[in-house]
PDB file of N, CA and C in Angstrom:
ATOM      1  N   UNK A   1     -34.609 -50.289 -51.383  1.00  0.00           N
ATOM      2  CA  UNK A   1     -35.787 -49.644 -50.836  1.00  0.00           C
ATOM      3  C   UNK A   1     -35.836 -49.807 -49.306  1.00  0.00           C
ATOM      4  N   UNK A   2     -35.396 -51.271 -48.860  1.00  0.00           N
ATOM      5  CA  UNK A   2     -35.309 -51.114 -47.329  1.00  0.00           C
ATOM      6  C   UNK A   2     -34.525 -50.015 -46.708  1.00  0.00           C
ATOM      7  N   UNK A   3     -33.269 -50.094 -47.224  1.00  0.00           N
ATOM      8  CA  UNK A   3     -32.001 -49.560 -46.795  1.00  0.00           C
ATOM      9  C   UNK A   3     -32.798 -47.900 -46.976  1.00  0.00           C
ATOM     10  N   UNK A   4     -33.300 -47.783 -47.839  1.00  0.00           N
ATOM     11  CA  UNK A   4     -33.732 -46.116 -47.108  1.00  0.00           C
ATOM     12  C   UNK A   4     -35.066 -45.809 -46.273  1.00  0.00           C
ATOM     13  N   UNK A   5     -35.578 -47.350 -45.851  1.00  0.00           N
ATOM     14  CA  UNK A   5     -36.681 -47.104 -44.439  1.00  0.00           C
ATOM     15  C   UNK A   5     -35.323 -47.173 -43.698  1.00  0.00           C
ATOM     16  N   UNK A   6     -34.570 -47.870 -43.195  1.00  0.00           N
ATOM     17  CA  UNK A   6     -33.698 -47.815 -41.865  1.00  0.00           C
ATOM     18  C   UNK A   6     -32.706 -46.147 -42.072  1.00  0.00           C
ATOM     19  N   UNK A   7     -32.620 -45.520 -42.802  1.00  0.00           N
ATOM     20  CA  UNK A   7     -32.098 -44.263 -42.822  1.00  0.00           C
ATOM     21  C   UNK A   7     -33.093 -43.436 -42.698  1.00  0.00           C
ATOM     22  N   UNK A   8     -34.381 -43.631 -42.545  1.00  0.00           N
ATOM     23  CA  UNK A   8     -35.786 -42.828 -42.211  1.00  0.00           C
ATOM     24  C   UNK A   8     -35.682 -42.768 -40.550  1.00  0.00           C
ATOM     25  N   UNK A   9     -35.924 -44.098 -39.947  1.00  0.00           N
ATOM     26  CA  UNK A   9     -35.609 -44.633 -38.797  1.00  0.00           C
ATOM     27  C   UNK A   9     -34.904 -44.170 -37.984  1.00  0.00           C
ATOM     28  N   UNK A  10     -33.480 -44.338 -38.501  1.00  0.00           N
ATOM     29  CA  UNK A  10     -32.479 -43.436 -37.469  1.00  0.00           C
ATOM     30  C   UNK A  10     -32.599 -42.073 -37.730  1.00  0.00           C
ATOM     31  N   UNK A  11     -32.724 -41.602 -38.818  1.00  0.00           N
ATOM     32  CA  UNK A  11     -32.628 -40.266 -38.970  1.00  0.00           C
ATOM     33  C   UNK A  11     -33.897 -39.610 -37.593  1.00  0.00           C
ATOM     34  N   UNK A  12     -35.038 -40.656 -37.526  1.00  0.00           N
ATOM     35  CA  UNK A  12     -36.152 -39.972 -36.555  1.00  0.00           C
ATOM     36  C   UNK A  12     -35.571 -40.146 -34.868  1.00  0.00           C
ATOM     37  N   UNK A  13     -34.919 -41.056 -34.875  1.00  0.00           N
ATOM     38  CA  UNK A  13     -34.584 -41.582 -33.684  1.00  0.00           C
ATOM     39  C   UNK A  13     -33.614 -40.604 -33.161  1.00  0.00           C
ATOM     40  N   UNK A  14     -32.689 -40.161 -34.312  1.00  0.00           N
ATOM     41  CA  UNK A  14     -31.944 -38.962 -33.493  1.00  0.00           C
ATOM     42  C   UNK A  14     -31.941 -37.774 -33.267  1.00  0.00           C
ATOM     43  N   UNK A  15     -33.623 -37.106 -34.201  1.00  0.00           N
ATOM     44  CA  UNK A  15     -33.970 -36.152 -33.808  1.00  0.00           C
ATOM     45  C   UNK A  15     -34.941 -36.296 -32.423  1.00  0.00           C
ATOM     46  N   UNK A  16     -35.502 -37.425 -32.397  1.00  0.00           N
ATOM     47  CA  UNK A  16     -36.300 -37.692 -30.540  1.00  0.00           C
ATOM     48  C   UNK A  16     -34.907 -37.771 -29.849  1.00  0.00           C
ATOM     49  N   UNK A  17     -34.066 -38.599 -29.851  1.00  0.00           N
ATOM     50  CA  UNK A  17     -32.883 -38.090 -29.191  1.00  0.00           C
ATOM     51  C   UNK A  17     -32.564 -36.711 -28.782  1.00  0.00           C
ATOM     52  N   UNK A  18     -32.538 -35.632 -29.672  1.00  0.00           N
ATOM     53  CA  UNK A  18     -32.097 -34.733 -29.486  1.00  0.00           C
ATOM     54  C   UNK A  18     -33.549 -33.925 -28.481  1.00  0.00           C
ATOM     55  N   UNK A  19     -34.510 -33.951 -29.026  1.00  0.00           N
ATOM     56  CA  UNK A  19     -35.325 -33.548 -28.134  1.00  0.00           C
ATOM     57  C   UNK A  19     -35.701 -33.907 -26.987  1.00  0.00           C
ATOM     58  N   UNK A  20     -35.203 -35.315 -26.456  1.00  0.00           N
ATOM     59  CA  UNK A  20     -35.294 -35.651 -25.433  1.00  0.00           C
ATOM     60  C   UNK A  20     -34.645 -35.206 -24.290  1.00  0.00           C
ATOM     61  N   UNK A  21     -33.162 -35.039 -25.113  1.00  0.00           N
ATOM     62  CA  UNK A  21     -31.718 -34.320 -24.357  1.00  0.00           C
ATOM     63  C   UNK A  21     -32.375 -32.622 -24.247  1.00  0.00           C
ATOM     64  N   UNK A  22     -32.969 -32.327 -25.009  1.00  0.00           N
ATOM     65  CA  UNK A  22     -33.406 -30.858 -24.810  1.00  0.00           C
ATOM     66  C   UNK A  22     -34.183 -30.631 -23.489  1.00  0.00           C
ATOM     67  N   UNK A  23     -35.004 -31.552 -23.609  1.00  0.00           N
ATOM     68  CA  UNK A  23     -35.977 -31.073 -22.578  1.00  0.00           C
ATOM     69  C   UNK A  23     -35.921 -31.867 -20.739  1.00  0.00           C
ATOM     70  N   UNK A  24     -35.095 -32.518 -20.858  1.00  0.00           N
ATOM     71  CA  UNK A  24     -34.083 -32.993 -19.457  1.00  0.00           C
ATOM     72  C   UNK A  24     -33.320 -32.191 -19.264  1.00  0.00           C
ATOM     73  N   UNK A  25     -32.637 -31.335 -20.108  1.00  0.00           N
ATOM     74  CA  UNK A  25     -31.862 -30.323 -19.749  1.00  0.00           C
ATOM     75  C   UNK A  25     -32.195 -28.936 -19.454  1.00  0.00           C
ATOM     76  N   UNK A  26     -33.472 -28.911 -19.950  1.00  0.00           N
ATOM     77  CA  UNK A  26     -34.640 -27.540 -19.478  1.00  0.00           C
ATOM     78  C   UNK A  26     -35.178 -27.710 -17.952  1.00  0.00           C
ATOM     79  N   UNK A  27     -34.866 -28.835 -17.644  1.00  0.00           N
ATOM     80  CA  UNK A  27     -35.878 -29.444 -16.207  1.00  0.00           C
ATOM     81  C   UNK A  27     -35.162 -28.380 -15.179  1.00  0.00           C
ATOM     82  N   UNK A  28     -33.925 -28.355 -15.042  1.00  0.00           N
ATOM     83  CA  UNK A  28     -33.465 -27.777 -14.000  1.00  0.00           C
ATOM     84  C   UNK A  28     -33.761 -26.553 -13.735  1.00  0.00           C
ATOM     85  N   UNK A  29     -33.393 -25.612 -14.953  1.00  0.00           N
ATOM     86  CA  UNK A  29     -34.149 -24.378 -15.191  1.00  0.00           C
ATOM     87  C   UNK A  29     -35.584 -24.150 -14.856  1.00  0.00           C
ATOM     88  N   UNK A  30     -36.378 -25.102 -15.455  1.00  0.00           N
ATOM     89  CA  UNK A  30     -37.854 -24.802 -14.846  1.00  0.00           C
ATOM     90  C   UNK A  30     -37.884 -25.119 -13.321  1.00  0.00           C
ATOM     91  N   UNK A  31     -36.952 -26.001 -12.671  1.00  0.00           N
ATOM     92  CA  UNK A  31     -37.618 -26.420 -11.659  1.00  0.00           C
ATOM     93  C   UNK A  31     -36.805 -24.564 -10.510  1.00  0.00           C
ATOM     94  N   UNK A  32     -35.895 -24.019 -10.923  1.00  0.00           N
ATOM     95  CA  UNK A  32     -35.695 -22.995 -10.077  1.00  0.00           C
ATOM     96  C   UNK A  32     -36.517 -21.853 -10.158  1.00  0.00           C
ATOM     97  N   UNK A  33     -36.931 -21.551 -11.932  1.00  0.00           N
ATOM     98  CA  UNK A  33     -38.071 -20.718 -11.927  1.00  0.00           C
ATOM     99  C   UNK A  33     -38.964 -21.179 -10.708  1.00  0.00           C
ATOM    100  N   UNK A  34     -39.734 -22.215 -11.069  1.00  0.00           N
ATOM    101  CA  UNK A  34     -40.589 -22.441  -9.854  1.00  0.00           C
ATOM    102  C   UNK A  34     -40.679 -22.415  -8.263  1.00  0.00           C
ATOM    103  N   UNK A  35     -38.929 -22.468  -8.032  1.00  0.00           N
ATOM    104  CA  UNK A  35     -38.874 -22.397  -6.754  1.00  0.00           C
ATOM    105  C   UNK A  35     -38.700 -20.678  -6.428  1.00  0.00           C
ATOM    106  N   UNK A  36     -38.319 -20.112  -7.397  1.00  0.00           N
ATOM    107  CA  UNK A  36     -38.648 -18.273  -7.308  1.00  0.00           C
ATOM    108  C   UNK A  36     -39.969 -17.830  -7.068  1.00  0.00           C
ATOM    109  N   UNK A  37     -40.912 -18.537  -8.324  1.00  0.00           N
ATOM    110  CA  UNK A  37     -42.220 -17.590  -7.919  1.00  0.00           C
ATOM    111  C   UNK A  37     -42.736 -18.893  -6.921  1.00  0.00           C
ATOM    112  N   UNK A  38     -42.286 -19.372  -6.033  1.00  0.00           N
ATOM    113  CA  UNK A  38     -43.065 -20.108  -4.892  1.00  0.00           C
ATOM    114  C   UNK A  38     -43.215 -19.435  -3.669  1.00  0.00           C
ATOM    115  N   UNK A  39     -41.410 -19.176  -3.484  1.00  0.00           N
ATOM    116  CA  UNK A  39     -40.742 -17.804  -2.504  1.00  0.00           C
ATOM    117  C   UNK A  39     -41.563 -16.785  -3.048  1.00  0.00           C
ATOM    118  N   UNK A  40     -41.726 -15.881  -4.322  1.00  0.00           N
ATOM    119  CA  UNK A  40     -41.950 -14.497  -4.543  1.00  0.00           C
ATOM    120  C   UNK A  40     -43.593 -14.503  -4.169  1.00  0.00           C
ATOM    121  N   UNK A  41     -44.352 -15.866  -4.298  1.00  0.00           N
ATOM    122  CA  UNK A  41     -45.966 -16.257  -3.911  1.00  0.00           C
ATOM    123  C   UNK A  41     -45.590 -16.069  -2.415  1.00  0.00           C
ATOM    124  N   UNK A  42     -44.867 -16.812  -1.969  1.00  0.00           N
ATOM    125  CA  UNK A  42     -45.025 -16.545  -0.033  1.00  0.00           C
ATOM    126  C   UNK A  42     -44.722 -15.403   0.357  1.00  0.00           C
ATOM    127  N   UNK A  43     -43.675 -14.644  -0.299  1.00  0.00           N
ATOM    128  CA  UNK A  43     -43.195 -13.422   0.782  1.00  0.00           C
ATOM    129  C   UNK A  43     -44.030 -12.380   0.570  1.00  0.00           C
ATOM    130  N   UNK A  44     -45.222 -12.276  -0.696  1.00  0.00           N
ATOM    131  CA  UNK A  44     -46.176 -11.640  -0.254  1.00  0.00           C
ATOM    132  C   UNK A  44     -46.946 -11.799   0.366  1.00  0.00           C
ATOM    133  N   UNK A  45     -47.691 -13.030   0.212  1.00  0.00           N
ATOM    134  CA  UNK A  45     -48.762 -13.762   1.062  1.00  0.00           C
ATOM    135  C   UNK A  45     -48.292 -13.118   2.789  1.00  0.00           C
ATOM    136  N   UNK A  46     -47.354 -13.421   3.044  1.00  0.00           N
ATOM    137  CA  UNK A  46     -46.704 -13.353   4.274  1.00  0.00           C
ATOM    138  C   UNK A  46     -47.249 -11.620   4.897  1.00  0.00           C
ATOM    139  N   UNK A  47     -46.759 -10.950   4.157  1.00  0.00           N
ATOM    140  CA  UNK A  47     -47.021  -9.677   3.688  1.00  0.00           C
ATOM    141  C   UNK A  47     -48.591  -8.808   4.173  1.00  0.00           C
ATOM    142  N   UNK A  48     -49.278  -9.853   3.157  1.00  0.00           N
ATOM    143  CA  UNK A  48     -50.735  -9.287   3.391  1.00  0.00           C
ATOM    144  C   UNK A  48     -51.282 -10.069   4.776  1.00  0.00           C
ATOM    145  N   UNK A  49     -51.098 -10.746   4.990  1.00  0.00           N
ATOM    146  CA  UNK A  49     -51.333 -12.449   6.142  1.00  0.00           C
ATOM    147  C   UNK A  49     -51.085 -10.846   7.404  1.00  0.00           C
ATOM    148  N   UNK A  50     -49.466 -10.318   7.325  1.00  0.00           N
ATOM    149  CA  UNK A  50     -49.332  -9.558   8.688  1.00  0.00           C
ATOM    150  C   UNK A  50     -50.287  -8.548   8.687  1.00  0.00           C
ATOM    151  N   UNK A  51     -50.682  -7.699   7.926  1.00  0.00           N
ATOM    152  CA  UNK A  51     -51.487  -6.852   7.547  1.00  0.00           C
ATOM    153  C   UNK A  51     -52.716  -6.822   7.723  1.00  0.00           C
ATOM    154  N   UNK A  52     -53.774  -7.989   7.392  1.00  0.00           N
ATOM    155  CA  UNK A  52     -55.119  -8.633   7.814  1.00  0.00           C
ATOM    156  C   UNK A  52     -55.023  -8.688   8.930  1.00  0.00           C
ATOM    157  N   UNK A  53     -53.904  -9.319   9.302  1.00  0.00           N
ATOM    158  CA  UNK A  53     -53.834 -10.019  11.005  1.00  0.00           C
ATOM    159  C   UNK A  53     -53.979  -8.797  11.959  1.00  0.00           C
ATOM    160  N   UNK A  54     -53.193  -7.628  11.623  1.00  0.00           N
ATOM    161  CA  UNK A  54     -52.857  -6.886  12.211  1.00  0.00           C
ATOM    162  C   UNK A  54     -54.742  -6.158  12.826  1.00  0.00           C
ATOM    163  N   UNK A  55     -54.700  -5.790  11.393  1.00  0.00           N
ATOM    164  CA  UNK A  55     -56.119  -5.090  11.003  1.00  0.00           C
ATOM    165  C   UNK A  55     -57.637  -5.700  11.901  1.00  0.00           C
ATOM    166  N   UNK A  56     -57.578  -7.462  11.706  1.00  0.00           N
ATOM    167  CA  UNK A  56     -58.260  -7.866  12.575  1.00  0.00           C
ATOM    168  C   UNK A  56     -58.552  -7.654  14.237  1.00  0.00           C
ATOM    169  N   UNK A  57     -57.230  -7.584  14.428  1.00  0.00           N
ATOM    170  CA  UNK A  57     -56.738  -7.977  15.834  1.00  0.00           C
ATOM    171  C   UNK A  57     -57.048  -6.425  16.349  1.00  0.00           C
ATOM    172  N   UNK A  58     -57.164  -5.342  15.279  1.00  0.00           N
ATOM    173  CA  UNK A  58     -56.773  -3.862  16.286  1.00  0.00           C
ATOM    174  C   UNK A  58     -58.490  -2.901  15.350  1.00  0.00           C
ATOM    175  N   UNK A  59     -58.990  -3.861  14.863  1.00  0.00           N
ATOM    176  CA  UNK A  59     -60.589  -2.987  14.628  1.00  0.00           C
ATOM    177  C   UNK A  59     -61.434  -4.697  14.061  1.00  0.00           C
ATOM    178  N   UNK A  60     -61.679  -5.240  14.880  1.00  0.00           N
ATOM    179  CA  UNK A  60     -62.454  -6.241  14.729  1.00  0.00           C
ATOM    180  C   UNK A  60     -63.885  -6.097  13.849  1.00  0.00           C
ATOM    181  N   UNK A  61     -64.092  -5.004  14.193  1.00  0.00           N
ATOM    182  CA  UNK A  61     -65.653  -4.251  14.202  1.00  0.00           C
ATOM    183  C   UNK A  61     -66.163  -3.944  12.489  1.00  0.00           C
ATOM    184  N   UNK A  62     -65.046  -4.023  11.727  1.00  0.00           N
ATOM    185  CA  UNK A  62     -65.448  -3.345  10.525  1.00  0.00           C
ATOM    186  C   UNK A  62     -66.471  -4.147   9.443  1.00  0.00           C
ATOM    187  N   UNK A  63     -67.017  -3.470   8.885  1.00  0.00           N
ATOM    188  CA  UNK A  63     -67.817  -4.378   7.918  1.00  0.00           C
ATOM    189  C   UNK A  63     -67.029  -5.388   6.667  1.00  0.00           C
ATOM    190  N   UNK A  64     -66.176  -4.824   6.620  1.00  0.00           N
ATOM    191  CA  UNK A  64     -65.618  -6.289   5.412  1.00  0.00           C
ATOM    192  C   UNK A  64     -64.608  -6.817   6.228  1.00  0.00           C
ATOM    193  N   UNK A  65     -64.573  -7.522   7.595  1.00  0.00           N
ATOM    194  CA  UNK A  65     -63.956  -8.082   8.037  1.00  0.00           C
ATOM    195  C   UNK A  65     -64.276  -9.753   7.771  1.00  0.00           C
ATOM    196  N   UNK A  66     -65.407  -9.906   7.012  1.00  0.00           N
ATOM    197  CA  UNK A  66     -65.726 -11.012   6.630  1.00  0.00           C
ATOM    198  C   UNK A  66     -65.165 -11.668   6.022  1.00  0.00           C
ATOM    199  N   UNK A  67     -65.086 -10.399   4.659  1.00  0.00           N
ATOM    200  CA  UNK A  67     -64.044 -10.373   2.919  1.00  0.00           C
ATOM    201  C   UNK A  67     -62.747 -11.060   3.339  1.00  0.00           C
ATOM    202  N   UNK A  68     -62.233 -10.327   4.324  1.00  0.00           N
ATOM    203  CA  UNK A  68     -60.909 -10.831   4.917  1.00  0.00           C
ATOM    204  C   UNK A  68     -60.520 -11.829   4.999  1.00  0.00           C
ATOM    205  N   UNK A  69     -61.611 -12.151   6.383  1.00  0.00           N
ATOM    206  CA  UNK A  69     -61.238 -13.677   6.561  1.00  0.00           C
ATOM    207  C   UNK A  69     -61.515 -14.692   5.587  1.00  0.00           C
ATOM    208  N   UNK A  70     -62.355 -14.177   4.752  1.00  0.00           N
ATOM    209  CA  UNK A  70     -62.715 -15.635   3.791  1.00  0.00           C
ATOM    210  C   UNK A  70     -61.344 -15.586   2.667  1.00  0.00           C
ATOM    211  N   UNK A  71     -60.637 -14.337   2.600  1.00  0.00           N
ATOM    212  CA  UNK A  71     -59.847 -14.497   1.341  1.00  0.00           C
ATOM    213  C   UNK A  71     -58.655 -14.542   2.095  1.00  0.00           C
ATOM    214  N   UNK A  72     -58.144 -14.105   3.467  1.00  0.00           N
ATOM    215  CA  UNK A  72     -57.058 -13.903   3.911  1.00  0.00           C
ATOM    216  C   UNK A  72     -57.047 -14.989   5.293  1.00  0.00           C
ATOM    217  N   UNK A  73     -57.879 -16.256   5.502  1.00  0.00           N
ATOM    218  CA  UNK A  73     -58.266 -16.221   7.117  1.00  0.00           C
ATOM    219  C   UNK A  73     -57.300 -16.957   7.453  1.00  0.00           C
ATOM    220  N   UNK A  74     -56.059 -17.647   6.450  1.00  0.00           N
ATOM    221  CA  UNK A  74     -55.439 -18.899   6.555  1.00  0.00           C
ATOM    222  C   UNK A  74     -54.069 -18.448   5.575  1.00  0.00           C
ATOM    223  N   UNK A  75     -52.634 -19.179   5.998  1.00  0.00           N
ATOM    224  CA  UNK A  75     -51.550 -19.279   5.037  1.00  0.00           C
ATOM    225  C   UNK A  75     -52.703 -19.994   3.634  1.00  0.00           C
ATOM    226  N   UNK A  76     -52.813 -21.022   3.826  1.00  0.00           N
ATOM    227  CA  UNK A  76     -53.433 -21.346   2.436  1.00  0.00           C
ATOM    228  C   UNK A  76     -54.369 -20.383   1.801  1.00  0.00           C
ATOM    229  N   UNK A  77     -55.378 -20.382   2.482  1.00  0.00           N
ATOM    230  CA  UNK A  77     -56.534 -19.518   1.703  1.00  0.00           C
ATOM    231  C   UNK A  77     -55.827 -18.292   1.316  1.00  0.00           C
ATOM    232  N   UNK A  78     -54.635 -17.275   1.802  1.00  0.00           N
ATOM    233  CA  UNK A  78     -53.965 -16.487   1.069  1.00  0.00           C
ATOM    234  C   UNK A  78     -53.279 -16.849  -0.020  1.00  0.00           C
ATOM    235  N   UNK A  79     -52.676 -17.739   0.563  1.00  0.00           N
ATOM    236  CA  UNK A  79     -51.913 -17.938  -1.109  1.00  0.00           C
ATOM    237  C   UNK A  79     -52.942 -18.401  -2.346  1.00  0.00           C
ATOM    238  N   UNK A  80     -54.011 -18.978  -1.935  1.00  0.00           N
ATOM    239  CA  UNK A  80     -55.144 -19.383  -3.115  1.00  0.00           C
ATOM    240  C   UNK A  80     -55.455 -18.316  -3.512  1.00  0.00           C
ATOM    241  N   UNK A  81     -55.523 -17.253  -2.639  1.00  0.00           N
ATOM    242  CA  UNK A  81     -56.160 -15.796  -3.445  1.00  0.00           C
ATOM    243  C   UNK A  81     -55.422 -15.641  -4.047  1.00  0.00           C
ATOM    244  N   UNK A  82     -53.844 -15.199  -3.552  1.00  0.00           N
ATOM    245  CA  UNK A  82     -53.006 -14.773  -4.540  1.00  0.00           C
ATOM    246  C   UNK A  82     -52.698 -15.349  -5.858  1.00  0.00           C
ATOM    247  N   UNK A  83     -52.596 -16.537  -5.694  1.00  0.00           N
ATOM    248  CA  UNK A  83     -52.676 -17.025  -7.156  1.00  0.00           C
ATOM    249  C   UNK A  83     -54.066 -17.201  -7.666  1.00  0.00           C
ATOM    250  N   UNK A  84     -54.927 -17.304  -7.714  1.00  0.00           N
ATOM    251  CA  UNK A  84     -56.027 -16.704  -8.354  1.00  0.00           C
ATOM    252  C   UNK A  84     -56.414 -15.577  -8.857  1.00  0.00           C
ATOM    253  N   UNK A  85     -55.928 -14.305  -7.925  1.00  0.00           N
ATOM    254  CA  UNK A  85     -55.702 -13.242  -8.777  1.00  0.00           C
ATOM    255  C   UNK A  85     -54.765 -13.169  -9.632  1.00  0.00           C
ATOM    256  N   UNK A  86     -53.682 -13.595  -9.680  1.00  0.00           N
ATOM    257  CA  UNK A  86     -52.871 -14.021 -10.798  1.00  0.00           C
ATOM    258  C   UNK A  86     -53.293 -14.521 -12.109  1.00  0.00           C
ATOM    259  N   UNK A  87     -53.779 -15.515 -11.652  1.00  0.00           N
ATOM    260  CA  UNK A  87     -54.411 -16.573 -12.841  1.00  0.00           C
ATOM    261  C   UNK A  87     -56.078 -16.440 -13.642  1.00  0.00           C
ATOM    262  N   UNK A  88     -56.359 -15.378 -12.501  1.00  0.00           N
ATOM    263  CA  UNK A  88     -57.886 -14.670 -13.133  1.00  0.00           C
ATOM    264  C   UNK A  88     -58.914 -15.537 -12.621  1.00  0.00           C
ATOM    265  N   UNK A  89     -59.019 -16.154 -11.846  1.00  0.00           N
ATOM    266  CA  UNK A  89     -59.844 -16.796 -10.879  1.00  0.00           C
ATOM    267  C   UNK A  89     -60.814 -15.675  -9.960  1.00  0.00           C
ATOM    268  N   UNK A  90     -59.859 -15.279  -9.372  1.00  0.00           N
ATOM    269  CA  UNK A  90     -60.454 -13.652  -8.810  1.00  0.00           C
ATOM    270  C   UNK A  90     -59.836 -12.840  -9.171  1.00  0.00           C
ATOM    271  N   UNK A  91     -60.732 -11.291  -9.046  1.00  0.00           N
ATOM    272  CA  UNK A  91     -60.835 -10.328  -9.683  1.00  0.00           C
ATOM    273  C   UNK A  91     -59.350  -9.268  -9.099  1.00  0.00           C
ATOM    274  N   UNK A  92     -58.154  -9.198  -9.284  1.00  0.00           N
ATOM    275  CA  UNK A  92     -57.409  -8.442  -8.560  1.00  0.00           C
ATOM    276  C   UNK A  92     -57.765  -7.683  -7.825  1.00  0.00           C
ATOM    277  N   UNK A  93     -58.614  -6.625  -8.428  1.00  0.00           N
ATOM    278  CA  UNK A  93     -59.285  -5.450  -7.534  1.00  0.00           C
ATOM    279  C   UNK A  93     -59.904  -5.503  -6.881  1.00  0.00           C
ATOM    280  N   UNK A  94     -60.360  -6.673  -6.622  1.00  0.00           N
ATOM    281  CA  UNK A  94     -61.399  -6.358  -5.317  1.00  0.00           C
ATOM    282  C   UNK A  94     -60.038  -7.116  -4.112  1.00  0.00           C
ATOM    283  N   UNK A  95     -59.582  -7.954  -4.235  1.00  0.00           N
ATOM    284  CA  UNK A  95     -58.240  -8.157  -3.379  1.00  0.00           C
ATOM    285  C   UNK A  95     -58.029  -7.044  -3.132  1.00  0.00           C
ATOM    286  N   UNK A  96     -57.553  -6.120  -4.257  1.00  0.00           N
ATOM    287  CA  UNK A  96     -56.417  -4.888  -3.843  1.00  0.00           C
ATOM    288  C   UNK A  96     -57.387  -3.855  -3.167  1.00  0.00           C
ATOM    289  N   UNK A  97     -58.631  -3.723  -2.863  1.00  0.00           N
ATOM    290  CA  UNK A  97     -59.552  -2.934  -2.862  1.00  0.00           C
ATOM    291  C   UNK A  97     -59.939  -3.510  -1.103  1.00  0.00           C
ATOM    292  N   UNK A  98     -60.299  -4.899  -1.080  1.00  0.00           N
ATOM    293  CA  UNK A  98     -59.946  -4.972   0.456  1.00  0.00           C
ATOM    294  C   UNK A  98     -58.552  -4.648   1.403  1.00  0.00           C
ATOM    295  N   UNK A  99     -57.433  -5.066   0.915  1.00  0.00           N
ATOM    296  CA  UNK A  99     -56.346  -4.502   1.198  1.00  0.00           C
ATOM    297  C   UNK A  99     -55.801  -3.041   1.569  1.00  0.00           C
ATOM    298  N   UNK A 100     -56.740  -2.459   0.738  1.00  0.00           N
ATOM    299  CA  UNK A 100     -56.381  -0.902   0.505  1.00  0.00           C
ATOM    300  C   UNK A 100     -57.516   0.031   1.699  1.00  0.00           C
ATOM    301  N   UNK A 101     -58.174  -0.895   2.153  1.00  0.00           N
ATOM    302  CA  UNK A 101     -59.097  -0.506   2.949  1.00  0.00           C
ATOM    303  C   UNK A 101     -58.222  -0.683   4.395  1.00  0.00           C
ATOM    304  N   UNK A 102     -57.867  -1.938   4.872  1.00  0.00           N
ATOM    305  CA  UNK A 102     -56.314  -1.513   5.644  1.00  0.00           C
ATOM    306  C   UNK A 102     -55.744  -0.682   5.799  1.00  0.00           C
ATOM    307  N   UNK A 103     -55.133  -0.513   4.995  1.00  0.00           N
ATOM    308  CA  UNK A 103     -54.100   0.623   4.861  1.00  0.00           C
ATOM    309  C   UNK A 103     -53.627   0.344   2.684  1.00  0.00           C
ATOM    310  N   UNK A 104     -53.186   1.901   2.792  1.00  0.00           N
ATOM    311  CA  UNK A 104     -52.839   2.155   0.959  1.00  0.00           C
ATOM    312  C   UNK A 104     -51.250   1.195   0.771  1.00  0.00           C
ATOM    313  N   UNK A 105     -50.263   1.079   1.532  1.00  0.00           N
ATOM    314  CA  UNK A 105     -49.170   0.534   1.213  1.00  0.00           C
ATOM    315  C   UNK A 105     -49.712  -1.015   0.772  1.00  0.00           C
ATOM    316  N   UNK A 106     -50.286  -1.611   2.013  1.00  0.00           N
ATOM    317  CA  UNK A 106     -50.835  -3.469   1.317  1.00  0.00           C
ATOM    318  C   UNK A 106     -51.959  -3.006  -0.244  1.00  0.00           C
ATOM    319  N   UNK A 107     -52.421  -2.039  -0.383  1.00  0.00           N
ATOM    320  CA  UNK A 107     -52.810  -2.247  -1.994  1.00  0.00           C
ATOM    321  C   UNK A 107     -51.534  -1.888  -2.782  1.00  0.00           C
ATOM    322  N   UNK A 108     -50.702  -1.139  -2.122  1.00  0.00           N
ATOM    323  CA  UNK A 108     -49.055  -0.853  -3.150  1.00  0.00           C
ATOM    324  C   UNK A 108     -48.558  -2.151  -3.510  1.00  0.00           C
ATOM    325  N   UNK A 109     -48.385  -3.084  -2.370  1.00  0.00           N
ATOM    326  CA  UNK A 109     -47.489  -4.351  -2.271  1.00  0.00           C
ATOM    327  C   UNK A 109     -48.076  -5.194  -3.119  1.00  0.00           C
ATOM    328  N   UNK A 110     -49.302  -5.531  -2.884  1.00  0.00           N
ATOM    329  CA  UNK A 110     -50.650  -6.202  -3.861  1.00  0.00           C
ATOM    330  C   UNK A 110     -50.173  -6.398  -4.650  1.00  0.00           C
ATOM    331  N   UNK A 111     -50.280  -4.679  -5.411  1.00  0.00           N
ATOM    332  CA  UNK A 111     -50.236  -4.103  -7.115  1.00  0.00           C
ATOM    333  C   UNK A 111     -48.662  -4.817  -7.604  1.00  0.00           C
ATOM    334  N   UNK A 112     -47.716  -4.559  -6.891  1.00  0.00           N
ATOM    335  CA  UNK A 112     -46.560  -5.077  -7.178  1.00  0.00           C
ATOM    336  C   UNK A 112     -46.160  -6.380  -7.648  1.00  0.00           C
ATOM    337  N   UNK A 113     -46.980  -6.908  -7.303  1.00  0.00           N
ATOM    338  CA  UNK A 113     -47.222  -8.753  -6.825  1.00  0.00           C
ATOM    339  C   UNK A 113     -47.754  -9.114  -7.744  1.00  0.00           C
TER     340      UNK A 113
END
């Protein structure tokens, strides 16, 4: 009766084995996914960042220049939007809807994103 708890035992030990080896060997993979959508998060950010900037700098005057700055006024605070609209934090459309008030290509790039 012992002798088949210690064949219970190992038998568990080498299936956590095996899952252990599974998921150390997934690490690498996840960790490049992540370094893709980190890049594919900045080079839009970057994107809309020139676009606001631009927009600010050459009609100061407009009424949702506020919207802007509060969602676009900073590298960070862009990328927080962007991933928030991602993640459903904020509403895409109204991002893509200030954007598009810019100019229609930064709501193209947005939409893409």
């Amino acid at each position: 009766l012992r002798s088949l708890r210690v064949v219970r035992v190992v038998r568990f030990f080498k299936e956590l084995r095996l899952l252990l080896y599974s998921v150390l060997h997934s690490l690498v993979p996840l960790l490049w996914s992540l370094v893709f959508l980190f890049l594919s998060l900045f080079t839009f950010v970057v994107i809309s960042l020139h676009g606001v900037a631009d927009h600010l700098l050459y009609a100061p005057q407009e009424p949702n220049n506020d919207d802007l700055k509060l969602y676009f006024g900073s590298l960070v605070e862009a990328s927080v939007s962007h991933f928030a609209a991602v993640t459903g934090g904020i509403n895409w459309w109204d991002l893509m809807k200030l954007l598009g008030n810019i100019q229609n290509s930064y709501a193209w790039v947005f939409c893409a994103y």
